[in-house]
Structure formats: C-alpha cells, structure tokens
Protein backbone atom coordinates (compact mmCIF):
# COMPACT_ATOMS: atom_id res chain seq x y z
CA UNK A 1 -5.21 -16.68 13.99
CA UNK A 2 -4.07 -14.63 11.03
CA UNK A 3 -1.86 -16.62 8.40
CA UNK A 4 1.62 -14.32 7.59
CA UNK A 5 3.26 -14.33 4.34
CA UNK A 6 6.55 -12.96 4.79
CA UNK A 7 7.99 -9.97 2.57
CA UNK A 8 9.62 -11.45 -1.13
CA UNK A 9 9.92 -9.84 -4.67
CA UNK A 10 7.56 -10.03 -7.09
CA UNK A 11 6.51 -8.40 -10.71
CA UNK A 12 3.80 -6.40 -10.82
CA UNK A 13 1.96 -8.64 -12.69
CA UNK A 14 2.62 -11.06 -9.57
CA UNK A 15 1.90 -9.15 -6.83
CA UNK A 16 -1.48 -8.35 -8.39
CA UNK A 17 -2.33 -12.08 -9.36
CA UNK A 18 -1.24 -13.11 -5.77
CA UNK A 19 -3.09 -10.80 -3.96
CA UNK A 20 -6.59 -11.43 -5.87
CA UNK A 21 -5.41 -15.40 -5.81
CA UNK A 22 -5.39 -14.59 -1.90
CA UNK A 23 -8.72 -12.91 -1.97
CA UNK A 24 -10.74 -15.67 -4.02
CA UNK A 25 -8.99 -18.46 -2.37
CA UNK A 26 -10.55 -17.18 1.17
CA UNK A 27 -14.18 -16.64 -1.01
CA UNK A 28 -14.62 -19.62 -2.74
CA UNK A 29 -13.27 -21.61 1.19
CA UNK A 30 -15.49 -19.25 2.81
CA UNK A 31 -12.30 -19.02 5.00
CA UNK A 32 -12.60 -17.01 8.32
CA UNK A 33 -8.39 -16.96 8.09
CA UNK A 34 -7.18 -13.48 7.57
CA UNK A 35 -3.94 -13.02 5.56
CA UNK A 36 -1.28 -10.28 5.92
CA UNK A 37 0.90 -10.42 2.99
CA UNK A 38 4.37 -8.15 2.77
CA UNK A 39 6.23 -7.96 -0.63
CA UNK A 40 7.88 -5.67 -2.80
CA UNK A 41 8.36 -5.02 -7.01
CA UNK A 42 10.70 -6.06 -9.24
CA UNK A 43 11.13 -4.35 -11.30
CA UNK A 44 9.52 -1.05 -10.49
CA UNK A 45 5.81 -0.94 -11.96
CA UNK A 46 2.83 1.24 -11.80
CA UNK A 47 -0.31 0.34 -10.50
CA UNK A 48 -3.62 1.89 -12.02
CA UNK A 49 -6.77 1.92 -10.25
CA UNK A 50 -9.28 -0.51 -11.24
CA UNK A 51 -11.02 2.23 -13.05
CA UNK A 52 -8.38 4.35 -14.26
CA UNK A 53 -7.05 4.85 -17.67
CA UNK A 54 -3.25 4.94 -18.78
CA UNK A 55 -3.05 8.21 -20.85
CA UNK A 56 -1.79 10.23 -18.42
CA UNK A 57 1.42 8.25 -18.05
CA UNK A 58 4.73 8.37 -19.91
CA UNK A 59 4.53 4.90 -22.07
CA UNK A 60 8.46 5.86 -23.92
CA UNK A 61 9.77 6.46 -20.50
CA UNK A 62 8.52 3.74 -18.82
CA UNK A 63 9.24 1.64 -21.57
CA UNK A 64 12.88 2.93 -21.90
CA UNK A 65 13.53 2.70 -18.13
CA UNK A 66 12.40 -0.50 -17.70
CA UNK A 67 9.07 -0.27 -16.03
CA UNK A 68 6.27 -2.34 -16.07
CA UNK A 69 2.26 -0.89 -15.89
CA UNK A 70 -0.54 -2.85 -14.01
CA UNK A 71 -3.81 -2.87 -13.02
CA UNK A 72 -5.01 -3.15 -9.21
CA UNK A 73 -7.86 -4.65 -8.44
CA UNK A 74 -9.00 -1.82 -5.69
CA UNK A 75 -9.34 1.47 -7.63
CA UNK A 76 -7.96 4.84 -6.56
CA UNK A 77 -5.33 6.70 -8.50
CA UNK A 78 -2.09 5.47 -10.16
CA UNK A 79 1.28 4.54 -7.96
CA UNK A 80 4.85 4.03 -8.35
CA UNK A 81 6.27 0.37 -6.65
CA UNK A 82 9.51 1.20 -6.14
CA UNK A 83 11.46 1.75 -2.75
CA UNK A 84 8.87 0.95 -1.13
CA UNK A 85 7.31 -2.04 1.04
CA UNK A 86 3.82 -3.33 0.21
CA UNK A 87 1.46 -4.74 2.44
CA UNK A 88 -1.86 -6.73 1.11
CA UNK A 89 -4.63 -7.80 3.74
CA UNK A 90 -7.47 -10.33 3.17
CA UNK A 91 -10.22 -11.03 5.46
CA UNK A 92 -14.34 -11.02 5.75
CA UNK A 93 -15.62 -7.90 6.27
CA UNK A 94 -17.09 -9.51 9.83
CA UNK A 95 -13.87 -10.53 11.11
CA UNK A 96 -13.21 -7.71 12.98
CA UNK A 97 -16.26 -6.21 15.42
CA UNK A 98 -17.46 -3.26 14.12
CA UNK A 99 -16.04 -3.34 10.62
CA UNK A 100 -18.69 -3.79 8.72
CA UNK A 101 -18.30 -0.34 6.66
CA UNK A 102 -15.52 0.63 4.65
CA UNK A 103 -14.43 3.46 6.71
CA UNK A 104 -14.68 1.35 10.11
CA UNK A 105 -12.43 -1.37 8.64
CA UNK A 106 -9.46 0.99 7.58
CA UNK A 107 -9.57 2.18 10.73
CA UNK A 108 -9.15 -1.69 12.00
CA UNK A 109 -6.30 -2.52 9.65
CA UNK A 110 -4.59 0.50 9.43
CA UNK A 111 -4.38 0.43 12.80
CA UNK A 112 -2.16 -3.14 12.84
CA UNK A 113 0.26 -0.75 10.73
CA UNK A 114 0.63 1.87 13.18
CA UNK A 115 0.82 -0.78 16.09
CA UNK A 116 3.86 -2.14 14.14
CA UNK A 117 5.43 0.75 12.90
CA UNK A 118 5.16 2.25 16.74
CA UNK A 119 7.02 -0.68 17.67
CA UNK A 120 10.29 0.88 15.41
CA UNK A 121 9.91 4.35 16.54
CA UNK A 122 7.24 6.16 13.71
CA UNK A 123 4.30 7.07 15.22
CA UNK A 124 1.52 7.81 12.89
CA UNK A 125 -1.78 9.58 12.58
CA UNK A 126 -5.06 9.01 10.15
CA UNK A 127 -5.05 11.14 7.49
CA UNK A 128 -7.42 14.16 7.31
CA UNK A 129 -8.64 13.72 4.06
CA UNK A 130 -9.62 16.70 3.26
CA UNK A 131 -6.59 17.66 0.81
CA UNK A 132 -7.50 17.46 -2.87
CA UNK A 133 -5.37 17.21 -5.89
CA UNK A 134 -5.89 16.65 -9.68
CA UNK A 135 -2.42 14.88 -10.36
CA UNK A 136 -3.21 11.30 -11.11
CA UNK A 137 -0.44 10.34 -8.52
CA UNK A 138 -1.85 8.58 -5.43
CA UNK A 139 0.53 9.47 -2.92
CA UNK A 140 -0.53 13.30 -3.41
CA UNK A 141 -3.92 12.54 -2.56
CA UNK A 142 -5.39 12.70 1.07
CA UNK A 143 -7.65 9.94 2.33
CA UNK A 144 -9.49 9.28 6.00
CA UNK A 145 -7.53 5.62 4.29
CA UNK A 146 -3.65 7.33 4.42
CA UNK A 147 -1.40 7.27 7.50
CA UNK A 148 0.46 10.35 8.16
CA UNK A 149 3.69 11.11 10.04
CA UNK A 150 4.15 14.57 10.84
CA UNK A 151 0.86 15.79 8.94
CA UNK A 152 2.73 14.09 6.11
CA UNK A 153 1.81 10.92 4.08
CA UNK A 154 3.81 7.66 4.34
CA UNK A 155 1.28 5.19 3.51
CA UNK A 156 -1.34 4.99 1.05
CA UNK A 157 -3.72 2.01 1.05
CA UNK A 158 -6.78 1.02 -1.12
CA UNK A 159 -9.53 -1.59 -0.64
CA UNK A 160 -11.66 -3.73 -3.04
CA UNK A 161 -15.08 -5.50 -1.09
CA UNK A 162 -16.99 -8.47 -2.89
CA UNK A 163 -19.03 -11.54 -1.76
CA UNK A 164 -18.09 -10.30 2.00
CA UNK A 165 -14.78 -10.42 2.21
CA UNK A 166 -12.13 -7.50 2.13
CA UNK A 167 -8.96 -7.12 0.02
CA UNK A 168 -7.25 -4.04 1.49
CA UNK A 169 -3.20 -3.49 0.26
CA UNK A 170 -1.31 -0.27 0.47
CA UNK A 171 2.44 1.15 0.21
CA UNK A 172 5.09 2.07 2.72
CA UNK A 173 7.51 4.63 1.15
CA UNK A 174 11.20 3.62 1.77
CA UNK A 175 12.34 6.60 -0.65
CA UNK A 176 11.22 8.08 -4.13
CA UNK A 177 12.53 10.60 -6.97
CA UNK A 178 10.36 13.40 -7.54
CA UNK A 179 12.31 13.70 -10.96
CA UNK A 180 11.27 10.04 -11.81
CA UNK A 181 7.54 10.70 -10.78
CA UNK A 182 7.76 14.01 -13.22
CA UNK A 183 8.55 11.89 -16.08
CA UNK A 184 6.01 9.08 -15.06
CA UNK A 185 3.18 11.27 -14.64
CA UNK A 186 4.17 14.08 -17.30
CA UNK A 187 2.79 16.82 -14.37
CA UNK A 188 4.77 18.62 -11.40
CA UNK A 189 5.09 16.52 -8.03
CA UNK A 190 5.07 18.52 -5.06
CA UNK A 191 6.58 16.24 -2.03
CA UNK A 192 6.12 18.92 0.68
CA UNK A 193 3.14 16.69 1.54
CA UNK A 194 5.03 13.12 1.25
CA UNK A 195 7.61 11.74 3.62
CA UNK A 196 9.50 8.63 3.35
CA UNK A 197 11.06 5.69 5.74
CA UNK A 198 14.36 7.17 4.76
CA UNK A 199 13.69 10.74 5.80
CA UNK A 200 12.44 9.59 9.34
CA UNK A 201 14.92 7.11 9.67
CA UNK A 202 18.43 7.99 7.54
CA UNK A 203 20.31 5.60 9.36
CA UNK A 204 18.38 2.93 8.23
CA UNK A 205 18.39 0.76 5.10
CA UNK A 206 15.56 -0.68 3.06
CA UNK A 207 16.53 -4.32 3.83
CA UNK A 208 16.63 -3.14 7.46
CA UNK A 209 13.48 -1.33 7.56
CA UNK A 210 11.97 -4.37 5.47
CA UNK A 211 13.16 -6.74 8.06
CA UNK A 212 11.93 -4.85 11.03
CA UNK A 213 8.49 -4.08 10.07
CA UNK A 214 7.87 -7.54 9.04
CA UNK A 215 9.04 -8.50 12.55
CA UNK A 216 6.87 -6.08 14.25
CA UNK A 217 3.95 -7.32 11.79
CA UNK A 218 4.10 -10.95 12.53
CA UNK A 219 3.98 -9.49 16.47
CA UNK A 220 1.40 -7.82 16.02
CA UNK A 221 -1.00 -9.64 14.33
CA UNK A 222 0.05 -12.85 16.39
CA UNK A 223 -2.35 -11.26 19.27
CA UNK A 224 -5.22 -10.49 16.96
C-alpha cells in the first residue's frame, strides 16, 4: 500500500520541511510505506539545489515581487514554483524490484507519472539527456530523470538517497513567463525546449488539471 497525501498549498519553506519531515519520519520507523505527496507554492519561491549557490539570481526582484528563495534537499539546478503542480515521493530504495540504482528507480517512479498523466490524454517519453545548458534554470536542462512530451520537457524531478530510503520530488508545469524567468535568473530563457499543461491542454484550468492528476495518481498508485 502506498499512503496519498492529496494536493494543498504550501510556502516554500513548507513544502521543503514537509517533504524531508516525510523522508526521516519513514527512516527513523524504518517504514516500508511509500508516500506520494502532491502540493503546490504559495507564494511563488525558488528552489536551489542542495549544492547550489544564490548569486546568480535576482535578490531586488524577487524581493520586490514577492518571492520567496529555498533550499531543496536533492541538488540539481535552481527552479521556479509557480503554475505548476509538485509531486514528492518517499520510499526505500528496495521497495520496488530492481531499483536499487538511481537511474533504475526514476525509471520506477517516473513511470507512476506517465501512467497517470496517460490516463488524461499526455503521453510522455524519458528524456534523452543528452542536452546541455549553462543557465542555472532547471527546466532547461535535459536529464535520463525529465519526462518529455513531444521531445519537449514538462517535468523535471530530482532525488536525494540516505540511510536506504529515497526522497524523489519533481514539477509539473501548468504555465510559466519566460519574461519572469529573465528577471529571476538575470540570463536569456529559451522555451523552444519547455512545454507546459496549458499548451497541451488550453481548455483546461490549473484547478482542473490539479484535480485530475491527483485522481489519476491516487489510481494509480492504489495497484502498486
């Protein structure tokens, strides 16, 4: 069985605290309970890599605009949480047959999102990984980790692995504002490689694509 927390707002500062809470509740219980979490950010905030400095970023613009700045506990490069739905998944890294590496077990989780997703019409591929980029914006870079649609990326995820357990969360775009990212990241933004939710599906809102992927989610994982 795999325990669902259903999507709800959070700060940044939340959504960070909540998903390591998550991830040292299961190792200090040595639980063998996976949990899919689904939230979003408010307000919008940017994420930094475990590893990854600030400098790069627009501190008076952010500040002015009403932004906030944290740090993830996986590492990879910085993101905007915006219009956008977040997943977070906990589990040990034996839970799944055949996850054992890190590679194996994004395969294994990403592949719940592109069960669900299928379920609403987007069907996705694994990204190639082999597109490079030196803009400090995650959603530019191209990871065997991103799902595509189209050859373009909607979802970036990241993972953090300790004391055998896995903490892997990663973003759905609803929509975004290359403009906004400009300011953010004080460096051009190409989207040509980026899609969103709204792009594939115009017709639909946020609250309804929220509401649907959580549906298909809780399906989903309720035959794992």
């Amino acid at each position: 069985m795999v325990r669902f927390i259903p999507f709800e707002y959070f700060s940044g500062a939340e959504n960070m605290a909540k998903d390591e809470s998550i991830f040292n509740e299961a190792v200090l219980s040595n639980s063998h309970e996976p949990v899919f979490r689904l939230y979003g950010w408010k307000p919008a905030c940017v994420s930094l890599g475990r590893n990854q400095n600030s400098d790069f970023l627009d501190e008076a613009f952010l500040i002015k605009n009403g932004i906030d700045v944290v740090k993830r506990l996986t590492g990879g490069r910085a993101l905007l949480h915006d219009k956008e739905v977040t997943y977070s998944f906990v589990c040990p890294s034996d839970y799944f047959s055949g996850a054992e590496s890190v590679i194996s077990s994004y395969k294994i989780i990403s592949g719940i999102l592109v069960q669900a997703l299928k379920k609403i019409g987007i069907n996705l591929s694994t990204g190639s990984g082999d597109v490079h980029t030196k803009n400090n914006y995650c959603m530019l870079v191209s990871t065997g980790a991103d799902l595509n649609y189209n050859g373009k990326k909607l979802i970036g995820s990241a993972q953090y692995r300790a004391k055998g357990y896995i903490l892997q969360h990663g973003s759905i775009l609803y929509d975004y504002d290359a403009d906004v990212l400009e300011k953010i990241f004080k460096a051009p933004v190409d989207t040509s490689s980026l899609t969103s939710i709204k792009e594939i599906l115009p017709d639909v809102s946020m609250e309804e694509f929220g509401k649907l992927f959580q549906d298909s989610v809780q399906d989903v994982i309720s035959n794992i």
